[in-house]
C-alpha atoms as a PDB file:
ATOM      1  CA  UNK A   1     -53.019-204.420 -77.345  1.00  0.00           C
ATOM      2  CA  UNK A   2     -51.063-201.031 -76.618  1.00  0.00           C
ATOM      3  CA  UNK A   3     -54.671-200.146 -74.174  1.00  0.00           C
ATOM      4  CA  UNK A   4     -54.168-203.678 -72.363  1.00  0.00           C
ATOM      5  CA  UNK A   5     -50.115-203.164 -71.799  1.00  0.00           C
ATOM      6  CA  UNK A   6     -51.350-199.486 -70.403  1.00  0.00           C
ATOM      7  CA  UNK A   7     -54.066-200.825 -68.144  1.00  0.00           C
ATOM      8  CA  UNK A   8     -51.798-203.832 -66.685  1.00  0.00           C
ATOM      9  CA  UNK A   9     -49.277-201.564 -64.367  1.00  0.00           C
ATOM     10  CA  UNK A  10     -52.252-199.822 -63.482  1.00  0.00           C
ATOM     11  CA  UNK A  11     -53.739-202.812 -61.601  1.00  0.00           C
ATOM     12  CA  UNK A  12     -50.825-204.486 -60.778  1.00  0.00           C
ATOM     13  CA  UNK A  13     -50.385-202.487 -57.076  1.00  0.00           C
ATOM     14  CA  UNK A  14     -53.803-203.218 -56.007  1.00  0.00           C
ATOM     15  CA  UNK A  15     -52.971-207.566 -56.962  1.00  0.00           C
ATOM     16  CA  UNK A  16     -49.487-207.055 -55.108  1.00  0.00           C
ATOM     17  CA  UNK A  17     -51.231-205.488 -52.160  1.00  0.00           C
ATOM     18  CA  UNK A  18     -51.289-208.017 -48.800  1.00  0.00           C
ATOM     19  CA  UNK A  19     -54.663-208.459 -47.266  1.00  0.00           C
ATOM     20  CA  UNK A  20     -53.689-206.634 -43.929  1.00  0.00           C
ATOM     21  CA  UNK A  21     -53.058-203.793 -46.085  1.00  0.00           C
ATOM     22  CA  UNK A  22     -56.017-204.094 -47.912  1.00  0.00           C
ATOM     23  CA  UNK A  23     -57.818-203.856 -44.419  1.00  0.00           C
ATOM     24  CA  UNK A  24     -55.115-201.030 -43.033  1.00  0.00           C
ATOM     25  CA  UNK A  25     -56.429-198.944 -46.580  1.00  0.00           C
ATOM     26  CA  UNK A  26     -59.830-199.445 -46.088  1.00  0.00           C
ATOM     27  CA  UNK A  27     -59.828-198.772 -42.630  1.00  0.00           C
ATOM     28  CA  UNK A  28     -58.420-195.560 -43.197  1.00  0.00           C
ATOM     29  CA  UNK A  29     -60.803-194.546 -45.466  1.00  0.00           C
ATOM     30  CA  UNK A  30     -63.309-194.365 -42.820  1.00  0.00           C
ATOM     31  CA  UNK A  31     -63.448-190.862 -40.775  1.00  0.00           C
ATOM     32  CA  UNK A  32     -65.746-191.935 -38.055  1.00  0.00           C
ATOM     33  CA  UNK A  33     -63.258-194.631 -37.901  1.00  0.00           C
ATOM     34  CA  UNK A  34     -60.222-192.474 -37.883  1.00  0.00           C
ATOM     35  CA  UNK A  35     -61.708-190.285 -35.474  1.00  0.00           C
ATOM     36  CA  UNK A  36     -62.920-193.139 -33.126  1.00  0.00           C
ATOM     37  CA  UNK A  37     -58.721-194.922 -33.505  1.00  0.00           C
ATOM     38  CA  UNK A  38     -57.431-191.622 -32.555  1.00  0.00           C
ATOM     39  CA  UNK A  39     -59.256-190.987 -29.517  1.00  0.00           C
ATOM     40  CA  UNK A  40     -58.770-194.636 -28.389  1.00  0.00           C
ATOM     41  CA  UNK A  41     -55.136-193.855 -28.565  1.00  0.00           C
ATOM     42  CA  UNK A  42     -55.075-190.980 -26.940  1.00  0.00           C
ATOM     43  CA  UNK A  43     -57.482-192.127 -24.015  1.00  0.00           C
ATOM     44  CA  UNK A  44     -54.788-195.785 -23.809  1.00  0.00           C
ATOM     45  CA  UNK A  45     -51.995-193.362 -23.824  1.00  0.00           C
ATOM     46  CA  UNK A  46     -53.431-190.673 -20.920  1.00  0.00           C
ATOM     47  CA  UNK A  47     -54.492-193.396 -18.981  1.00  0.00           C
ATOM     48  CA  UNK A  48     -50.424-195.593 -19.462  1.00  0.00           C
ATOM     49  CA  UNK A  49     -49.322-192.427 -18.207  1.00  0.00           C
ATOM     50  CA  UNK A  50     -50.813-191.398 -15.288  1.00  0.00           C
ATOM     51  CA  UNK A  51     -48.406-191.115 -12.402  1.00  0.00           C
ATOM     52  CA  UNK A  52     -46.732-188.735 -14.571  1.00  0.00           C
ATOM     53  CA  UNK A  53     -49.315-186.404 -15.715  1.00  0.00           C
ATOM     54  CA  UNK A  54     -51.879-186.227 -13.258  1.00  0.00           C
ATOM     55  CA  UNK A  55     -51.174-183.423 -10.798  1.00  0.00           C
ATOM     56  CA  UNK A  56     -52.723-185.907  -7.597  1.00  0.00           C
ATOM     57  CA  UNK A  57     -52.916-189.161  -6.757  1.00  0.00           C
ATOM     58  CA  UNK A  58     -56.151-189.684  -5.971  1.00  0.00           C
ATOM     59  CA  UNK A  59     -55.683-193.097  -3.729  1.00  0.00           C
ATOM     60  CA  UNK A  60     -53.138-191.693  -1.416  1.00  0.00           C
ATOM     61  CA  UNK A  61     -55.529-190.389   1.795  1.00  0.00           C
ATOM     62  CA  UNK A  62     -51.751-188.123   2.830  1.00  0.00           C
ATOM     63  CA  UNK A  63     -52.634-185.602  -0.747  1.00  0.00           C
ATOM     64  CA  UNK A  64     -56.665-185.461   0.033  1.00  0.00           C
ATOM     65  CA  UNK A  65     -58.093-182.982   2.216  1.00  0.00           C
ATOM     66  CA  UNK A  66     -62.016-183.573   3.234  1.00  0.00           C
ATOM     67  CA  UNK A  67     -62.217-179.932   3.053  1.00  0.00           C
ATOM     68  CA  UNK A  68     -61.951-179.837  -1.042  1.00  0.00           C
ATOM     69  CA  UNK A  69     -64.698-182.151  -0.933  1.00  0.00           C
ATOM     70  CA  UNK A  70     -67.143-181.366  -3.654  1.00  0.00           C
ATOM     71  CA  UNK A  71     -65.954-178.038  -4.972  1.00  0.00           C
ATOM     72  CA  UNK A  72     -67.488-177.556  -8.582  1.00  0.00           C
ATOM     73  CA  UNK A  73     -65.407-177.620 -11.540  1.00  0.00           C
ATOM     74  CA  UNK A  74     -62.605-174.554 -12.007  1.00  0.00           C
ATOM     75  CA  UNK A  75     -62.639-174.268  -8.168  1.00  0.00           C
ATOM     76  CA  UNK A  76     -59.116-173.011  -6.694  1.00  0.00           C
ATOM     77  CA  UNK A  77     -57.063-174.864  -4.069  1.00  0.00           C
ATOM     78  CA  UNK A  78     -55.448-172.314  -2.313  1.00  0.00           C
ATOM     79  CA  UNK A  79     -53.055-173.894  -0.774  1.00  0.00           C
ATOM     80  CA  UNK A  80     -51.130-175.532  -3.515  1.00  0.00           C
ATOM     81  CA  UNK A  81     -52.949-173.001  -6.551  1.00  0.00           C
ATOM     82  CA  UNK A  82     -53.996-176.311  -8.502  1.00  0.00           C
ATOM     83  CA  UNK A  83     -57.456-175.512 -10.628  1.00  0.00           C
ATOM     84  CA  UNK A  84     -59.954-178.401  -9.609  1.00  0.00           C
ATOM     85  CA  UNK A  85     -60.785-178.292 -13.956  1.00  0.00           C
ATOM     86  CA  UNK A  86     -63.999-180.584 -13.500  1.00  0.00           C
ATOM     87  CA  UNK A  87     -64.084-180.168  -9.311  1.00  0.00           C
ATOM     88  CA  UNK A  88     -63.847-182.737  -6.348  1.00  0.00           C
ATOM     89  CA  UNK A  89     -65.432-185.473  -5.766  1.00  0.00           C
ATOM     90  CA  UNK A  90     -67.316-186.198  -2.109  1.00  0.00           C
ATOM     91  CA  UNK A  91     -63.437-187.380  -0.933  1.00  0.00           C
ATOM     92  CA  UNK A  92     -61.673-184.306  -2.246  1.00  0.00           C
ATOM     93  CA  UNK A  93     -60.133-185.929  -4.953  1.00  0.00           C
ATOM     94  CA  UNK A  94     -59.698-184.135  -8.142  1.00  0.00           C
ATOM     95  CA  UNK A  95     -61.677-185.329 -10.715  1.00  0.00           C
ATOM     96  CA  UNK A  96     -59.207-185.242 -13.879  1.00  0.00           C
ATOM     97  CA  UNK A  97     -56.713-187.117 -11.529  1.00  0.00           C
ATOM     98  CA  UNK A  98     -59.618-189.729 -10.565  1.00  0.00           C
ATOM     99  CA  UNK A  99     -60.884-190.018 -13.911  1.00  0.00           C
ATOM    100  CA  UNK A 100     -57.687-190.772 -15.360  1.00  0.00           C
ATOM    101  CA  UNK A 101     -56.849-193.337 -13.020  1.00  0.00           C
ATOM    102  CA  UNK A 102     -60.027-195.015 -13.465  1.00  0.00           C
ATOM    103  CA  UNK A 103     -59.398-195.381 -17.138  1.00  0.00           C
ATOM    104  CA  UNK A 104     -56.331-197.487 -16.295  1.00  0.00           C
ATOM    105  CA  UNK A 105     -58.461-200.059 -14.198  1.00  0.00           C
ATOM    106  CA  UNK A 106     -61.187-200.014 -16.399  1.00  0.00           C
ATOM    107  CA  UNK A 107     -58.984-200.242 -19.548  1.00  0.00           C
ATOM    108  CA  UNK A 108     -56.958-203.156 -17.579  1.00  0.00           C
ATOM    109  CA  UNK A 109     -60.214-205.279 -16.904  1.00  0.00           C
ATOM    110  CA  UNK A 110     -61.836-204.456 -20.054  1.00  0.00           C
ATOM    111  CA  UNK A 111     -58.382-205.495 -22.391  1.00  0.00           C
ATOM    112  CA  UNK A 112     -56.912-207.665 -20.558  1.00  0.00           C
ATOM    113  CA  UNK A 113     -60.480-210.069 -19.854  1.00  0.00           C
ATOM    114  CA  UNK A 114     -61.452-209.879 -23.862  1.00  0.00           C
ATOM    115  CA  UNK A 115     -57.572-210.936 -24.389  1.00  0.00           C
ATOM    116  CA  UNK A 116     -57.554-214.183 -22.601  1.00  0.00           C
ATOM    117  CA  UNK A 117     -61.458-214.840 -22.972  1.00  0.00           C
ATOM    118  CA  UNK A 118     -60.062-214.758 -26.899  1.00  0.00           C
ATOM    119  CA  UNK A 119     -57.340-217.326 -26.648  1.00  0.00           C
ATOM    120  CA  UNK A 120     -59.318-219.619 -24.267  1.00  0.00           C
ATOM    121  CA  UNK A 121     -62.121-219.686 -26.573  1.00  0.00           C
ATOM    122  CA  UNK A 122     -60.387-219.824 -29.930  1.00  0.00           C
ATOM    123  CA  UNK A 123     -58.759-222.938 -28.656  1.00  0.00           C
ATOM    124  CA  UNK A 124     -61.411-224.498 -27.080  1.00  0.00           C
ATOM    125  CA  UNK A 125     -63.355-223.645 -30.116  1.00  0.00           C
ATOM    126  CA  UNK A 126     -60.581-225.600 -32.861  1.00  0.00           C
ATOM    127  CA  UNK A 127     -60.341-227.897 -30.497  1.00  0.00           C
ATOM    128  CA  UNK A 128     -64.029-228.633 -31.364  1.00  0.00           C
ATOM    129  CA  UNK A 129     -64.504-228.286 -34.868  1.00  0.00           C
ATOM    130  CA  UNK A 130     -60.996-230.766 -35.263  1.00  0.00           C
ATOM    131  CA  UNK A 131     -61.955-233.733 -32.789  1.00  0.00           C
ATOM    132  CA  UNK A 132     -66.093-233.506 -33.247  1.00  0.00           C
ATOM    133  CA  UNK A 133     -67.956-236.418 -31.380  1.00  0.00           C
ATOM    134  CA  UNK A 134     -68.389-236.419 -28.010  1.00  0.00           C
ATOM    135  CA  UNK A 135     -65.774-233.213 -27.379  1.00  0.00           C
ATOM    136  CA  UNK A 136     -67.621-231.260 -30.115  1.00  0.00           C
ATOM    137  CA  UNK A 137     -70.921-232.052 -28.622  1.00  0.00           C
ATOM    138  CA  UNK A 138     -69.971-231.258 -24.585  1.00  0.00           C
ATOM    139  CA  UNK A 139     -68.230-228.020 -25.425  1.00  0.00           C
ATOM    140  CA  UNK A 140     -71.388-226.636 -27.645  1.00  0.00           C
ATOM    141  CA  UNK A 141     -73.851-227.603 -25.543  1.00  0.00           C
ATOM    142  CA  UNK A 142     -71.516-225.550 -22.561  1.00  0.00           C
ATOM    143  CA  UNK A 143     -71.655-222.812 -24.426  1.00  0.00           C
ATOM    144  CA  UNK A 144     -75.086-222.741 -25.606  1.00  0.00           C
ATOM    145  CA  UNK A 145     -75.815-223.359 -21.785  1.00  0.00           C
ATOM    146  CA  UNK A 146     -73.472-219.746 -21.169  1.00  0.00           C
ATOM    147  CA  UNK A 147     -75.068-218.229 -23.715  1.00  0.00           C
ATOM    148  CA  UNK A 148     -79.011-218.704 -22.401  1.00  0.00           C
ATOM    149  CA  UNK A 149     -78.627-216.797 -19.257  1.00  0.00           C
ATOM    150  CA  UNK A 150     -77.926-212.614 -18.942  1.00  0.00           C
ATOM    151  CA  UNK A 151     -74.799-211.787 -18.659  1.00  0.00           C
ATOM    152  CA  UNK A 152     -75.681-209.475 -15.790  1.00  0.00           C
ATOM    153  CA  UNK A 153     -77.396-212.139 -13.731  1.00  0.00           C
ATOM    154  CA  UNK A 154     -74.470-214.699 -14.053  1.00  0.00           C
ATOM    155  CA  UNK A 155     -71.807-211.972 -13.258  1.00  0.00           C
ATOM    156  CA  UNK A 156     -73.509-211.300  -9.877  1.00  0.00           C
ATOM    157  CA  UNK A 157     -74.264-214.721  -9.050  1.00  0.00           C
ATOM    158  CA  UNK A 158     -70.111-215.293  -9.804  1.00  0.00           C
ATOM    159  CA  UNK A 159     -69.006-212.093  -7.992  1.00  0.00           C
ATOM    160  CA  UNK A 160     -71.385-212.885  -4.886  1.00  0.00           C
ATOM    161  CA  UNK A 161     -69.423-216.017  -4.463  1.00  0.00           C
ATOM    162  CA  UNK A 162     -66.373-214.755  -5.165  1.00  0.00           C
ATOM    163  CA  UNK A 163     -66.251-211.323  -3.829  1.00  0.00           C
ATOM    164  CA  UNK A 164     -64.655-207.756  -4.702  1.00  0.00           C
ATOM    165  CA  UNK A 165     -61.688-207.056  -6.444  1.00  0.00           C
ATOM    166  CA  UNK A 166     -59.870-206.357  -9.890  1.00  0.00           C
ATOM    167  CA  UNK A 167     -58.605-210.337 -10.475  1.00  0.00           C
ATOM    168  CA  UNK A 168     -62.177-211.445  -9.404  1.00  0.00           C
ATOM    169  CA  UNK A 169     -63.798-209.186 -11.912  1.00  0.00           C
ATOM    170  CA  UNK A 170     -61.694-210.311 -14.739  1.00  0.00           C
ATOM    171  CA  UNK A 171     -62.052-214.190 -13.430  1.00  0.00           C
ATOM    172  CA  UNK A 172     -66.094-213.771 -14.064  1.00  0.00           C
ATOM    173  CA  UNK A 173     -65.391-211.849 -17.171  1.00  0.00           C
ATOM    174  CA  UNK A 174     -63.071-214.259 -19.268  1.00  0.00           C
ATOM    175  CA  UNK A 175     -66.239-217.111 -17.388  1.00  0.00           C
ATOM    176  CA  UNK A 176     -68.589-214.622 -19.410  1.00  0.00           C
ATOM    177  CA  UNK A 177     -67.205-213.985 -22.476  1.00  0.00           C
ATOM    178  CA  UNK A 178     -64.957-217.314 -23.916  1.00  0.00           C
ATOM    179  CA  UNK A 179     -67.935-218.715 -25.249  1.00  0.00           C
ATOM    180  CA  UNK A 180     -68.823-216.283 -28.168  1.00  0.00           C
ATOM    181  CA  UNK A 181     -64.784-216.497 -29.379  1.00  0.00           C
ATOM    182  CA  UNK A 182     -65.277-220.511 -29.245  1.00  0.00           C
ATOM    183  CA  UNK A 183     -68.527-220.889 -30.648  1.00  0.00           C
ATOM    184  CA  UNK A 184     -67.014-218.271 -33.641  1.00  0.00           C
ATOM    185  CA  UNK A 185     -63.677-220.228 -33.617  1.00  0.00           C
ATOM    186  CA  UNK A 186     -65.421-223.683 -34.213  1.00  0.00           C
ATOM    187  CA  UNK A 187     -67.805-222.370 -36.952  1.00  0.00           C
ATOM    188  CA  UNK A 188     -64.828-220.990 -38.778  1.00  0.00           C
ATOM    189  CA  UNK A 189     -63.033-223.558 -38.315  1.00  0.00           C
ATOM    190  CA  UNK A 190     -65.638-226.079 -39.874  1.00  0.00           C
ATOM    191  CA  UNK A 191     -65.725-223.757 -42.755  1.00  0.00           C
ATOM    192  CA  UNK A 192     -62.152-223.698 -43.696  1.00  0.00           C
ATOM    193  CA  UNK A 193     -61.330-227.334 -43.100  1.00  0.00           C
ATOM    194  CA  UNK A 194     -63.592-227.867 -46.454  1.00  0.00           C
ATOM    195  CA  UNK A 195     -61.514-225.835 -48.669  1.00  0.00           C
ATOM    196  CA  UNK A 196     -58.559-227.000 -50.767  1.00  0.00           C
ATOM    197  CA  UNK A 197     -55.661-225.561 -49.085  1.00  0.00           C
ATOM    198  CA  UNK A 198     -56.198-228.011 -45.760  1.00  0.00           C
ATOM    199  CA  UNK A 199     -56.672-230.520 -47.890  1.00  0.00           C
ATOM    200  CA  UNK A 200     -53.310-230.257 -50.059  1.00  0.00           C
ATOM    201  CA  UNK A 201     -51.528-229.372 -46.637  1.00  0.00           C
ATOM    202  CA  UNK A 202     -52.689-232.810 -45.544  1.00  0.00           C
ATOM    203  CA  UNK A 203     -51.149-234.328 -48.359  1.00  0.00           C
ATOM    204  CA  UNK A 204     -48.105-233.142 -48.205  1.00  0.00           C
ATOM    205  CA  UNK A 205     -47.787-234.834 -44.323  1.00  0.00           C
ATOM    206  CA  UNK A 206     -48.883-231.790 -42.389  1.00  0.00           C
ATOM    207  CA  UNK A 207     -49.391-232.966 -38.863  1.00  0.00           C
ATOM    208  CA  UNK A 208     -53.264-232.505 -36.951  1.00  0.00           C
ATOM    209  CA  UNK A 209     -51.724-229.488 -34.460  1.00  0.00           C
ATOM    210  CA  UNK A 210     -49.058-228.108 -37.403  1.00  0.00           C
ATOM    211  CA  UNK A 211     -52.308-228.097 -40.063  1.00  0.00           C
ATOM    212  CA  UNK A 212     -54.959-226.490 -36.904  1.00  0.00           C
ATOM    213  CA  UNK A 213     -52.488-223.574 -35.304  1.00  0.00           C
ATOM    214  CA  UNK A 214     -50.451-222.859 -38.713  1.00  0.00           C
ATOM    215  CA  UNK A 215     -52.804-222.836 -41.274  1.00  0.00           C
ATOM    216  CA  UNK A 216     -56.987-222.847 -40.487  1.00  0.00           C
ATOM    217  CA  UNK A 217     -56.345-220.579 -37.248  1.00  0.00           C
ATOM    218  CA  UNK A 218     -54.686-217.233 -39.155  1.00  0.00           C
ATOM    219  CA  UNK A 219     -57.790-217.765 -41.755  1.00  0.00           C
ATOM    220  CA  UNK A 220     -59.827-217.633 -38.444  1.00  0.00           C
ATOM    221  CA  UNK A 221     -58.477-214.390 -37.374  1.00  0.00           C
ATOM    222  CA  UNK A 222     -60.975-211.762 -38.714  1.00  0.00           C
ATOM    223  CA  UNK A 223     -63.641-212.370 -37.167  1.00  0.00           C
ATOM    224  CA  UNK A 224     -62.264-213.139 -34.066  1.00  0.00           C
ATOM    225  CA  UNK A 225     -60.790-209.937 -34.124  1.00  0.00           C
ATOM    226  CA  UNK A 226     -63.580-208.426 -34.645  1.00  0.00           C
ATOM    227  CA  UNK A 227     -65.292-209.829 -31.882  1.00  0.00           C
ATOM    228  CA  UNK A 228     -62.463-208.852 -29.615  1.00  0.00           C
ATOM    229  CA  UNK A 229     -62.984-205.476 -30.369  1.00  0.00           C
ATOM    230  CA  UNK A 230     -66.321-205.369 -29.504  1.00  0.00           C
ATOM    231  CA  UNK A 231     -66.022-207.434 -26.786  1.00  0.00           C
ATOM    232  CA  UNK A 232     -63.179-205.168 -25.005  1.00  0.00           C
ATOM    233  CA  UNK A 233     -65.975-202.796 -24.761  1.00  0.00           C
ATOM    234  CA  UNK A 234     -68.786-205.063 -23.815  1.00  0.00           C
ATOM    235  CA  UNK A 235     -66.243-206.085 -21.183  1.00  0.00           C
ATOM    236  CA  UNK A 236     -65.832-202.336 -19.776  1.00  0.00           C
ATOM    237  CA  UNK A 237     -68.801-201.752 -19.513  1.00  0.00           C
ATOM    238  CA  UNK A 238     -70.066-204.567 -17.528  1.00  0.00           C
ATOM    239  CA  UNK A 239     -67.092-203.709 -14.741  1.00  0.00           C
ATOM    240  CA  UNK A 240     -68.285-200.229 -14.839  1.00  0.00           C
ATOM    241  CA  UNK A 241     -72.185-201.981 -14.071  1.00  0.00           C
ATOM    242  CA  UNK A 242     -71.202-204.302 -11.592  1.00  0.00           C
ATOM    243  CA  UNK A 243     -68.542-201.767  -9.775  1.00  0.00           C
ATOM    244  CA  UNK A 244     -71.985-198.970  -9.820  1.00  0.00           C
ATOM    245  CA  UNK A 245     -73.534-202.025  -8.051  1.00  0.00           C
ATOM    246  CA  UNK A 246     -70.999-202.173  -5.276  1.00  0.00           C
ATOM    247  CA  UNK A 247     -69.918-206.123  -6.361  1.00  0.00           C
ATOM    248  CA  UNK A 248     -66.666-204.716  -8.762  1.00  0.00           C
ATOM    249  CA  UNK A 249     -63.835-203.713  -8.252  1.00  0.00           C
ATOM    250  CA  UNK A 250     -62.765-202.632  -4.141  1.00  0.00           C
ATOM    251  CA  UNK A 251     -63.386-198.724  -2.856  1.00  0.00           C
ATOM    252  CA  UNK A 252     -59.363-198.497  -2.797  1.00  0.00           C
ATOM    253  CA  UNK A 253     -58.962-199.099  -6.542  1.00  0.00           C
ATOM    254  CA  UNK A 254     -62.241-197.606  -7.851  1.00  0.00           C
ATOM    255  CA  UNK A 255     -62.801-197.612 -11.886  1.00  0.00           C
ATOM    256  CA  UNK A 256     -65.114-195.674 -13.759  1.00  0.00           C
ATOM    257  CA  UNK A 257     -68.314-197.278 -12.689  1.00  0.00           C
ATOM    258  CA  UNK A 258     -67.569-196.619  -9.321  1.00  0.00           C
ATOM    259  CA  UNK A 259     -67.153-193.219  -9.328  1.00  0.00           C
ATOM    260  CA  UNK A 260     -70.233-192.435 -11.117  1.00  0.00           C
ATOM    261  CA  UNK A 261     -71.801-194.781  -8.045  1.00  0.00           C
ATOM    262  CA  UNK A 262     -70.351-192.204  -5.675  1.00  0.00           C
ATOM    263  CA  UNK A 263     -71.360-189.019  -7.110  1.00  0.00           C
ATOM    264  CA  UNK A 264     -74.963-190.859  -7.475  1.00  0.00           C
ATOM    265  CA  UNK A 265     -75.825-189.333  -3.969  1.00  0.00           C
ATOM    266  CA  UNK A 266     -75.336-185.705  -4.759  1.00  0.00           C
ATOM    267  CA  UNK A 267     -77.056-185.213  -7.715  1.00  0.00           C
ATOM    268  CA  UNK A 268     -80.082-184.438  -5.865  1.00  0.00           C
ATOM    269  CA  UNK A 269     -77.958-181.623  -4.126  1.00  0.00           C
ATOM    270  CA  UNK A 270     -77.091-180.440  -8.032  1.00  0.00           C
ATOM    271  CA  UNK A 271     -73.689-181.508  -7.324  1.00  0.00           C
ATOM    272  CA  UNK A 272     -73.719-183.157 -10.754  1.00  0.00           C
ATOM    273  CA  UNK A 273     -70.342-183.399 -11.917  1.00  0.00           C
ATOM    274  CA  UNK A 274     -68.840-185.700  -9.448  1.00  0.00           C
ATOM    275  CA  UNK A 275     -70.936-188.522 -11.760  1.00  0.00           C
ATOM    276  CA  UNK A 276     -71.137-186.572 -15.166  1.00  0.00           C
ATOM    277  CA  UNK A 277     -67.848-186.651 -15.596  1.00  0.00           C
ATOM    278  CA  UNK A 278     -66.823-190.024 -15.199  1.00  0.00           C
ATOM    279  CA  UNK A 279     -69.979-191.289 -16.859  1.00  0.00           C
ATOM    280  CA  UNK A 280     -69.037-188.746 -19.941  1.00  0.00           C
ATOM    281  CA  UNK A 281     -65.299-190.767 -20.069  1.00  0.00           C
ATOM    282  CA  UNK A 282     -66.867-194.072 -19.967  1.00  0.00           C
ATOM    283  CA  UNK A 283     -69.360-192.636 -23.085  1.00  0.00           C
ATOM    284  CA  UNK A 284     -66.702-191.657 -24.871  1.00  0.00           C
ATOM    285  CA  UNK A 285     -64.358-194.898 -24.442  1.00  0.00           C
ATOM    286  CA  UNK A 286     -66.982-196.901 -25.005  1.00  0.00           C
ATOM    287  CA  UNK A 287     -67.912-194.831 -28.151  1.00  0.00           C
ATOM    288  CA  UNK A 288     -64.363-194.953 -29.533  1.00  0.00           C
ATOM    289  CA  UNK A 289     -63.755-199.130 -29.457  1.00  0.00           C
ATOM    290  CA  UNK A 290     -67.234-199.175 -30.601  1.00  0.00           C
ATOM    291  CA  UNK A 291     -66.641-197.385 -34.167  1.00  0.00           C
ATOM    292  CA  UNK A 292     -63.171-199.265 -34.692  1.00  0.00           C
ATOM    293  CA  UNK A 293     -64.985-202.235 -34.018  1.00  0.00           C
ATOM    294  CA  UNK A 294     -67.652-201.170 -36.268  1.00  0.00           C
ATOM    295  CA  UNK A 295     -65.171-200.376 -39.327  1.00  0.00           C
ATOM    296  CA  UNK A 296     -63.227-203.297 -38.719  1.00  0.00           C
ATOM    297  CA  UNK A 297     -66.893-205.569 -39.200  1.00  0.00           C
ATOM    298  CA  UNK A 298     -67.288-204.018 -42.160  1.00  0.00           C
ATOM    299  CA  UNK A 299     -63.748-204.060 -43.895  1.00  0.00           C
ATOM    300  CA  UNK A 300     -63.295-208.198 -42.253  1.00  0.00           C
ATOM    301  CA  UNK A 301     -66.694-209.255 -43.434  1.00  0.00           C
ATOM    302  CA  UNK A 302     -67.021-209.006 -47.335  1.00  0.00           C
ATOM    303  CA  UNK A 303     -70.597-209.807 -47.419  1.00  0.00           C
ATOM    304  CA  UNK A 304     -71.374-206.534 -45.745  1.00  0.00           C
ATOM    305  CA  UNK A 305     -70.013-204.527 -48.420  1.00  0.00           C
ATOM    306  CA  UNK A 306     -72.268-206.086 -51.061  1.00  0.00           C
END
């Protein structure tokens, strides 16, 4: 008895503990993860400040001079005695200045697509697994019809009808990318509607919207969040692909993908950084949602850690 009263308090903590905390902990217990959270802060935060830390604005023709045009990186501009850290690229621009504000459009497109994409298709997606019949039926066979053709292909197809620019990007993006949250949404959905909770809540007069939105949607949430993360960076990095291609965002707001695009034509004059450089921040962004998205598959989805 006096070994069971001792082990009780012991266990009691880890009982009281919410679920998000439970994920929070064992989140944290991951370094790759850690390490992969921190520098996704760090890169949201450089790129949120910009105008105030970058040293020139790389999309204002009055600061560029043609004649800093490719100078390699820890060149000197001697008339303002700024260090060019990683160089110029064929514009003059500086390269930390461009880089930085290419993280904001790509970041912008990448987030903000995944983020409606998510609440399009999670609706959409109860929507389905509540009415069934003929709704059920149209809006599966859509997606499985989205879902049969690369995502590359369909993008250009979309973007050569619609043309360049930032809002057309995300347009064919959140096209793109609501099917995997509804398809995910609806299977989840179909799940939880057998257990007992939805059934008492129906008993006690729940309405059909009240029972969908309050109750089966927050059990819904993991892996829909997981698929946001990953999506976020699917999302990246086909702007930074179609923008390389010349069909993304315009020359006057150019995101990762297109700078790599212009320092393409130099490399055979071993002018290498004015693409090495942005490629290398794309890597690593891409890298750091990837491994939070990672962790957060494993700590959401119990089965893995059998």
């Amino acid at each position: 008895m006096n070994v069971t009263e001792k082990a009780l308090p012991a266990s009691t903590p880890l009982q009281a503990q919410s679920p998000w905390r439970r994920v929070a902990v064992e989140f944290m217990s991951s370094g790759t993860a850690v390490v992969g959270l921190l520098l996704l802060v760090i890169i949201v935060l450089v790129a949120a400040l910009a105008p105030w830390i970058v040293v020139q604005n790389p999309y204002d023709l009055m600061q560029l001079n043609v004649m800093d045009a490719r100078m390699p990186p820890g060149s000197l501009n001697m008339d303002s005695g700024y260090t060019y850290w990683l160089g110029t690229d064929g514009q003059g621009r500086d390269l930390v200045s461009a880089i930085i504000y290419g993280l904001r459009i790509s970041l912008w497109v990448g987030i903000g697509s995944a983020l409606i994409a998510a609440v399009i298709g999670t609706l959409l997606g109860l929507v389905s697994a509540y009415v069934g019949g003929w709704v059920d039926a149209l809006l599966m066979r859509l997606v499985d019809l989205l879902l049969s053709f690369p995502v590359i292909l369909m993008a250009l197809m979309i973007l050569a009808w619609l043309g360049k620019g930032v809002g057309n990007v995300m347009l064919t993006l959140i096209l793109l990318e609501w099917a995997y949250y509804a398809r995910t949404a609806r299977g989840q959905a179909l799940t939880e509607s057998r257990r007992e909770y939805v059934d008492a809540a129906r008993g006690q007069g729940v309405g059909p919207w009240r029972l969908v939105i309050g109750h089966i949607l927050p059990n819904c949430l993991p892996p829909l969040i997981v698929i946001g993360a990953l999506q976020i960076a699917r999302a990246i990095t086909l702007e930074a692909t179609l923008s390389f291609l010349g069909l993304g965002v315009p020359v006057t707001e150019p995101s990762l993908g297109l700078l790599i695009a212009n320092g393409f034509q130099y490399m055979l004059s071993n002018e290498y950084w004015i693409s090495l450089f942005p490629g290398l921040a794309l890597l690593i962004t891409i890298v750091a949602i990837n491994l939070v998205g990672d962790r957060l598959r494993d700590v959401l989805n119990p089965r893995l850690q059998r």
